[in-house]
Protein backbone atom coordinates (compact mmCIF):
# COMPACT_ATOMS: atom_id res chain seq x y z
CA UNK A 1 26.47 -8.45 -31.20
CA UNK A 2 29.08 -7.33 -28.76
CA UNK A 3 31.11 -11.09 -28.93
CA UNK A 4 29.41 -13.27 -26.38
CA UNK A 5 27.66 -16.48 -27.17
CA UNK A 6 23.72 -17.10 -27.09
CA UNK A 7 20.88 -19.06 -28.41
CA UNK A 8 18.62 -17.80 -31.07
CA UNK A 9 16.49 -19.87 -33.10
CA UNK A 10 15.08 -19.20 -37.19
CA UNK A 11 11.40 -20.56 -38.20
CA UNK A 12 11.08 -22.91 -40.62
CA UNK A 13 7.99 -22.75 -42.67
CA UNK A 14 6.26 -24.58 -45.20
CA UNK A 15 7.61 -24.85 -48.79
CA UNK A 16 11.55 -24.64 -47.19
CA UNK A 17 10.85 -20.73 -46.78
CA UNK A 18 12.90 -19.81 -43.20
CA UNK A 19 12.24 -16.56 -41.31
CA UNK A 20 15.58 -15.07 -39.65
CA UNK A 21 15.16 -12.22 -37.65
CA UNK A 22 17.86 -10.20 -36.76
CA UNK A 23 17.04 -8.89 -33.13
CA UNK A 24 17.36 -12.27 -32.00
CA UNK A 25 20.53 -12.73 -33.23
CA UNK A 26 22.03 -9.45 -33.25
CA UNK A 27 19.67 -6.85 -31.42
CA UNK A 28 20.78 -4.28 -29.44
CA UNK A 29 18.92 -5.78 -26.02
CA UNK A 30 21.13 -8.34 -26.53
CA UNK A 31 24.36 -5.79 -25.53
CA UNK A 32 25.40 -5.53 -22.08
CA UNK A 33 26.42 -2.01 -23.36
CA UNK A 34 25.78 0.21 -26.33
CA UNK A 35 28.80 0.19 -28.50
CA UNK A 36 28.09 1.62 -31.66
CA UNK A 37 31.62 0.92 -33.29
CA UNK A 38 32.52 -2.63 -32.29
CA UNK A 39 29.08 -4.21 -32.31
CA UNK A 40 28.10 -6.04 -35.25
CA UNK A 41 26.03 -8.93 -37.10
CA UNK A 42 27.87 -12.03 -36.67
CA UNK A 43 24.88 -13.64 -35.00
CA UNK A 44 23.05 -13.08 -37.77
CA UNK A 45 25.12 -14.61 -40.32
CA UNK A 46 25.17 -17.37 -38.04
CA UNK A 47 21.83 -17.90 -38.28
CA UNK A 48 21.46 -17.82 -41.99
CA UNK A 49 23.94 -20.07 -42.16
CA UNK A 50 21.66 -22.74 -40.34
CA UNK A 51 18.69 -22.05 -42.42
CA UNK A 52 21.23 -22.89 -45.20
CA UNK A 53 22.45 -26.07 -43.42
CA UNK A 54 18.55 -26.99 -42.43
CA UNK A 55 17.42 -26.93 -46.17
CA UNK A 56 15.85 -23.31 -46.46
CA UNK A 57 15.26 -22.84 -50.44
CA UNK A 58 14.05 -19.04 -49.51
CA UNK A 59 14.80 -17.04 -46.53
CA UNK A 60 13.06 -13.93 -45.59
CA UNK A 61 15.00 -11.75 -43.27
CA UNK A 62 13.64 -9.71 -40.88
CA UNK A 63 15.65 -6.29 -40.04
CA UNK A 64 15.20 -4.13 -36.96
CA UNK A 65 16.00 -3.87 -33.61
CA UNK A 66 20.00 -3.69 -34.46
CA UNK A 67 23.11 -2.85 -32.48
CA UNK A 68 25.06 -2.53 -34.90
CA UNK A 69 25.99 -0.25 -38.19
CA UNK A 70 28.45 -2.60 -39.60
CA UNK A 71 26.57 -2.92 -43.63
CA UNK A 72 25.88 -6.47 -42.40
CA UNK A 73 29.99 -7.24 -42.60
CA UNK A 74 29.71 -9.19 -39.87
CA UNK A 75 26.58 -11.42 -40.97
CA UNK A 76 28.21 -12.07 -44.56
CA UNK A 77 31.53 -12.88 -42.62
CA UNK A 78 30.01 -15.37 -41.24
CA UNK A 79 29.16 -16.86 -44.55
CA UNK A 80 32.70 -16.58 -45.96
CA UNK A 81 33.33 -13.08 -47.28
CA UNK A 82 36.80 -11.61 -46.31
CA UNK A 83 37.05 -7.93 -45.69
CA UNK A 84 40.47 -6.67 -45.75
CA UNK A 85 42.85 -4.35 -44.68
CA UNK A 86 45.38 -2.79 -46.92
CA UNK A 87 47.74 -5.90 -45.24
CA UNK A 88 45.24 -8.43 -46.66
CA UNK A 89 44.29 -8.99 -43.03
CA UNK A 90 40.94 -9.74 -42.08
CA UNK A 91 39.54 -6.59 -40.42
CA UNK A 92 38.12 -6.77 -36.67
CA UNK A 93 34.00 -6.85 -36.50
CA UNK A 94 32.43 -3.47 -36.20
CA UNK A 95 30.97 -0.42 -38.48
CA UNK A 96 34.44 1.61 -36.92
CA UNK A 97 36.64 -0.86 -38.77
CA UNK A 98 35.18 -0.56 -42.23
CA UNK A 99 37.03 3.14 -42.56
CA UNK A 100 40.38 0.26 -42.86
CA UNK A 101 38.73 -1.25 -45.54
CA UNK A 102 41.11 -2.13 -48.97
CA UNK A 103 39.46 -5.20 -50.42
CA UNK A 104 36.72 -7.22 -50.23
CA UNK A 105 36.81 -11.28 -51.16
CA UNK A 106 33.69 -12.72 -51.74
CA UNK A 107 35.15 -15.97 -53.30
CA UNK A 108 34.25 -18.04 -50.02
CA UNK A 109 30.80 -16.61 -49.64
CA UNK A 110 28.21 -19.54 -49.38
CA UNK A 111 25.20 -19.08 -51.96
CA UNK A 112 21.87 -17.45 -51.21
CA UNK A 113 19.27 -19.97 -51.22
CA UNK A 114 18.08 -21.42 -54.73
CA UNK A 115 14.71 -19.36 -54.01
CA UNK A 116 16.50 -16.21 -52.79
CA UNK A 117 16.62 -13.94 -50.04
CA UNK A 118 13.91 -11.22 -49.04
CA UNK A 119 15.12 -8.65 -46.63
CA UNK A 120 12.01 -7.05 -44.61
CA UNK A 121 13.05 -3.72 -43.95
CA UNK A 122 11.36 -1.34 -41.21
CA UNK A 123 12.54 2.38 -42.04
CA UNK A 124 13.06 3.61 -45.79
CA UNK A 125 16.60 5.34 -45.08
CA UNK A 126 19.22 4.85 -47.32
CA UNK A 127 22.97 3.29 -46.38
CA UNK A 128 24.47 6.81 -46.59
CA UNK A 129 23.64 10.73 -46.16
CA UNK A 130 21.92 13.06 -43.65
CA UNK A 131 19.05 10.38 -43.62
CA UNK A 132 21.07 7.47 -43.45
CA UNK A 133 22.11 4.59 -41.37
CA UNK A 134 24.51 6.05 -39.32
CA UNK A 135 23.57 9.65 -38.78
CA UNK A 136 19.80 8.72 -38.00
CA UNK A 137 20.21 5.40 -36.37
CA UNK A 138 23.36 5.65 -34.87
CA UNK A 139 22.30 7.85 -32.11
CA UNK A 140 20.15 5.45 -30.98
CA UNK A 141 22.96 2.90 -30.59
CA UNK A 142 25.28 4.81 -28.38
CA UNK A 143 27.27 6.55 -31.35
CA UNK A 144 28.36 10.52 -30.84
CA UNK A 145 28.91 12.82 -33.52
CA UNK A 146 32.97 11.47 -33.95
CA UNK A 147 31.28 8.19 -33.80
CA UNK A 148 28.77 8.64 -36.71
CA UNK A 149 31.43 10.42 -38.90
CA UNK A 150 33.52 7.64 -38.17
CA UNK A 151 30.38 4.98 -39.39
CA UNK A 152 29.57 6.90 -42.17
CA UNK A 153 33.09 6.75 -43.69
CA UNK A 154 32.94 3.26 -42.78
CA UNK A 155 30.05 2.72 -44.86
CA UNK A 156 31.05 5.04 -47.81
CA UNK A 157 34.10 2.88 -48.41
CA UNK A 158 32.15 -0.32 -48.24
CA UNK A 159 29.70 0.90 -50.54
CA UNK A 160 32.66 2.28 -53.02
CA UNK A 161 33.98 -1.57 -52.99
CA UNK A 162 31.22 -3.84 -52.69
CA UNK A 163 28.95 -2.33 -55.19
CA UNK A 164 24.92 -2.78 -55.73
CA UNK A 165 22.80 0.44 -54.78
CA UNK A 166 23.47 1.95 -52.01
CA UNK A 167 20.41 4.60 -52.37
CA UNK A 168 17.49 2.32 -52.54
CA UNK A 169 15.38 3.21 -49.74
CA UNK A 170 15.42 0.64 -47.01
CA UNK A 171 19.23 0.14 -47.82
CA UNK A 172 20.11 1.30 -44.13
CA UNK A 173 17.95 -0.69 -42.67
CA UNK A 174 19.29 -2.56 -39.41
CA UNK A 175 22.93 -0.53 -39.64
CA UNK A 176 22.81 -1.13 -43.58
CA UNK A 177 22.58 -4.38 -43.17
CA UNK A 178 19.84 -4.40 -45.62
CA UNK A 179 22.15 -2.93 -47.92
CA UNK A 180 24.90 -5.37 -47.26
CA UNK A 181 22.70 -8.53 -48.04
CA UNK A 182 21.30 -6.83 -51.05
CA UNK A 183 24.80 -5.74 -53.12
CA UNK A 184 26.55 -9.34 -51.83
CA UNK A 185 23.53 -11.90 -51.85
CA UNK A 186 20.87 -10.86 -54.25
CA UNK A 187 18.35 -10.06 -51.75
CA UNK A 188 15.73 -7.70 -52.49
CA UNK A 189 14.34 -5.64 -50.25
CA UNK A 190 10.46 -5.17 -49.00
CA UNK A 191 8.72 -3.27 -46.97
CA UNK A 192 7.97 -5.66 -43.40
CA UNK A 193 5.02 -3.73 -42.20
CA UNK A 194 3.46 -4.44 -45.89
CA UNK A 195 4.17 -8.14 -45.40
CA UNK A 196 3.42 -8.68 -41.89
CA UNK A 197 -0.13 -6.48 -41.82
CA UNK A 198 -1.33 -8.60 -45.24
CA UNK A 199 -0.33 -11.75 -43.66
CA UNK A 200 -1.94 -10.94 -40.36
CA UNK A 201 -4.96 -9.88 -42.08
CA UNK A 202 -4.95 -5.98 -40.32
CA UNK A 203 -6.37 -4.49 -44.18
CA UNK A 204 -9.92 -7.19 -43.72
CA UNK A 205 -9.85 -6.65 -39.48
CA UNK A 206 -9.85 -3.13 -40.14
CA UNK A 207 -13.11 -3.38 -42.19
CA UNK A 208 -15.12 -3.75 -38.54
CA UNK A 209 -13.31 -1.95 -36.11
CA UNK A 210 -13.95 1.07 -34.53
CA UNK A 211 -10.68 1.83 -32.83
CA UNK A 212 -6.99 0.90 -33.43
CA UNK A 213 -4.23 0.68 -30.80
CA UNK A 214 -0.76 0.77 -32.24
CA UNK A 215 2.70 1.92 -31.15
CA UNK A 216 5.96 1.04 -29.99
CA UNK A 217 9.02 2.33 -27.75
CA UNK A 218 9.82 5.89 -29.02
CA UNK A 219 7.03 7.74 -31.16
CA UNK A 220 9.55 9.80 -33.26
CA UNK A 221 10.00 11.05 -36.71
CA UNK A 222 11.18 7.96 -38.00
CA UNK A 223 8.22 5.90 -37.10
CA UNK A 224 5.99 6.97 -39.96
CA UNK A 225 9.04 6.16 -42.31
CA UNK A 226 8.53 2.71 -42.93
CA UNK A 227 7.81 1.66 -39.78
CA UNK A 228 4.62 -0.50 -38.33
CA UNK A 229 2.92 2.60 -36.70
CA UNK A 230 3.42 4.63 -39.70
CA UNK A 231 2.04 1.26 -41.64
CA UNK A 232 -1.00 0.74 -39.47
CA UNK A 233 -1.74 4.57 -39.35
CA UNK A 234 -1.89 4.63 -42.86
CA UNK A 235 -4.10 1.76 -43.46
CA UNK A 236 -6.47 2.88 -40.27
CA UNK A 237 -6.67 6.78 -42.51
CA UNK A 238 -7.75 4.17 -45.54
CA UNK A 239 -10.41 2.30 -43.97
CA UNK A 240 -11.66 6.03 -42.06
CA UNK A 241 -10.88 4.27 -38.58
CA UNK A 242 -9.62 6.68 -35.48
CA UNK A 243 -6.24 5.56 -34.43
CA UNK A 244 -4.86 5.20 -29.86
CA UNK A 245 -1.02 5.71 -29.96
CA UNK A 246 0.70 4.67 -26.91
CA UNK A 247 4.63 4.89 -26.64
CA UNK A 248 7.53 4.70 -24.33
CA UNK A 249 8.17 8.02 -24.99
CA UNK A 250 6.62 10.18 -27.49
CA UNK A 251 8.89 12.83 -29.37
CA UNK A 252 7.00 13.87 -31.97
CA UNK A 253 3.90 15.62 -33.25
CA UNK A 254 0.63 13.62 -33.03
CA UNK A 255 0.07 12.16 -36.66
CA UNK A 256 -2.42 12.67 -38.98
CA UNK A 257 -5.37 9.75 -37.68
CA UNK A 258 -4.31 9.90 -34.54
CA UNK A 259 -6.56 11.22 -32.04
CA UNK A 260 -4.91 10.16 -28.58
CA UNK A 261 -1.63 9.32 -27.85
CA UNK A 262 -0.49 8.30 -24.58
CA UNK A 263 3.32 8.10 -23.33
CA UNK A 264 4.80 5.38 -20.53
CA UNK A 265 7.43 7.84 -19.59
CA UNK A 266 4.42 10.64 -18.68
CA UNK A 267 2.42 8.10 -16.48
CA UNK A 268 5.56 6.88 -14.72
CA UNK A 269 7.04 9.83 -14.37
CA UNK A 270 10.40 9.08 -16.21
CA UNK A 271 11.46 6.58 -18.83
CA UNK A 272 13.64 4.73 -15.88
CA UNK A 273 10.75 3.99 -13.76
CA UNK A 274 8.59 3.03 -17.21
CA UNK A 275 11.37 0.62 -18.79
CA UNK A 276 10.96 -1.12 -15.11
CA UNK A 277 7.80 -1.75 -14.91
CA UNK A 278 6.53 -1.90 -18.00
CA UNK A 279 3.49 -3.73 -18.09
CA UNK A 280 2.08 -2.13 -14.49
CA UNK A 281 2.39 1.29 -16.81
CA UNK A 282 1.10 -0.19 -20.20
CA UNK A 283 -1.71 -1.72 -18.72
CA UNK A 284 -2.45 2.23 -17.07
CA UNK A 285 -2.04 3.73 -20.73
CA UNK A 286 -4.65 1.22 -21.98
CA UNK A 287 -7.00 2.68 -19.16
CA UNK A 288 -6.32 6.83 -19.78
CA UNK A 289 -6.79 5.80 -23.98
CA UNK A 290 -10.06 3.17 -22.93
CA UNK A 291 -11.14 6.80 -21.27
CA UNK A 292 -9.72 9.01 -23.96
CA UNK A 293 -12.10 6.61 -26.66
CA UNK A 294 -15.27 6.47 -24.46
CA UNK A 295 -15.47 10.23 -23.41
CA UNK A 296 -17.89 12.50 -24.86
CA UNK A 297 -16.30 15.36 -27.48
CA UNK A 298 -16.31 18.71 -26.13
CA UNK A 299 -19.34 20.77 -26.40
CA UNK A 300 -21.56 17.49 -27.83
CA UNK A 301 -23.36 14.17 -26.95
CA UNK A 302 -21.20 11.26 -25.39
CA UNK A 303 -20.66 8.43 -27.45
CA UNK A 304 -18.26 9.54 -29.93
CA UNK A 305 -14.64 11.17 -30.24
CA UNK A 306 -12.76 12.50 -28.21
CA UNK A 307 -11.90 15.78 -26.80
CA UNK A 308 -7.85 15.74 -25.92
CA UNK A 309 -4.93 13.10 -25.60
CA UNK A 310 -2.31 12.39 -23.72
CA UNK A 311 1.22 12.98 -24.15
């Protein structure tokens, strides 16, 4: 995502379906630096186009973990498209760039697959607005306020020249990549937790268990938007079964099923020392919730609930 070379592979499954996923291509771990206005999805398209080359009749992509919040530019770049400058000159990669935008030539764009393209999408955010790509995401990516403005009108004028929807929810998925492979290639857009928890089997496992363990690297108010916590919570509330959060950092209200929530950052005593050493400090947040779940509820019997969580 920021220009240098690596390895990253796509799965090839049965029935010529291939999985691409996008943080291995064009994650943000992957930059030596954030750099929320020149990073973008080259990789990506790179990828795709190997499916292609290996014989993929369906490709299911799977969006998160980007650097970028280029409207996957740089990933359809890769497979031909030309976005232009009011020169006719190809415009650098990047989300910044697109505010240079004048034309857009899809004429060299290699097909989708004869099967099409599925985008699995992990938030529900548009491309554009207050809870779009840009203002929610690009935080996250290293982008100040002159920087989102700046991605925002970026992705305002792609949307005004490339077309397709750019309100469907999911659309800013990944940097609006999402969007990007959906107005250009015909992909439709799914929810990933749906997909991955059916696949998995978490709706049957769920049927026996008494606990469920679930979170990821920021708790936030964006997790329960499309997210796999917000997925698995929801699914736990269905099947009436009490749900552990443990997070990097937690920055947001407990949820509703939640009874516990434990942050890395708290144990460790600052994200820093956390992010170093982060299975010493997991493996410490699975013993305060293994206490949390086994202690007796306040004023009753032990052996069920619990009385207070971390944070």
């Amino acid at each position: 995502p920021d220009g240098r070379r690596h390895d990253a592979e796509w799965l090839a499954l049965p029935g010529g379906v291939a999985v691409v996923e996008l943080a291995r291509a064009s994650g943000l771990p992957l930059m030596l630096a954030p750099d929320a206005l020149r990073a973008q999805t080259i990789g990506l398209g790179e990828a795709l186009g190997a499916a292609l080359a290996g014989g993929a009749a369906r490709i299911l992509v799977a969006l998160g973990g980007s650097a970028s919040t280029d409207g996957g530019t740089g990933a359809l770049a890769a497979l031909g498209a030309r976005f232009l400058d009011a020169r006719g000159v190809q415009l650098p990669p990047g989300g910044g760039a697109l505010t240079g935008l004048a034309r857009v030539d899809l004429s060299g764009l290699q097909p989708p697959p004869p099967r099409g393209v599925r985008c699995l999408v992990d938030v529900d955010a548009p491309l554009l607005g207050p809870a779009g790509a840009a203002a929610v995401f690009g935080p996250q990516k290293g982008a100040d306020p002159a920087d989102v403005d700046r991605l925002v009108a970026g992705l305002r004028r792609l949307a005004e020249l490339l077309g397709g929807d750019p309100t469907v929810p999911g659309a800013g998925a990944a940097g609006g990549t999402a969007y990007g492979l959906s107005a250009a290639w015909g992909a439709d857009l799914a929810p990933g937790v749906q997909t991955i928890t059916e696949a998995a089997g978490l709706p049957a496992a769920l049927a026996g268990a008494g606990w469920v363990v679930t979170g990821e690297g920021r708790f936030d108010r964006t997790s329960l938007a499309g997210k796999v916590v917000g997925g698995v919570l929801a699914l736990a509330r269905a099947a009436d079964v009490p749900v552990l959060l443990a997070a990097g950092q937690v920055d947001a209200p407990r949820p509703e099923g939640a009874v516990a929530e434990v942050a890395l950052a708290r144990l460790a005593g600052g994200a820093q020392a956390a992010m170093a050493e982060p299975l010493r400090w997991l493996r410490a947040a699975g013993a305060e919730l293994a206490d949390l779940a086994t202690a007796p509820p306040a004023g009753g019997p032990a052996g069920g609930g619990l009385s207070s969580g971390g944070g």
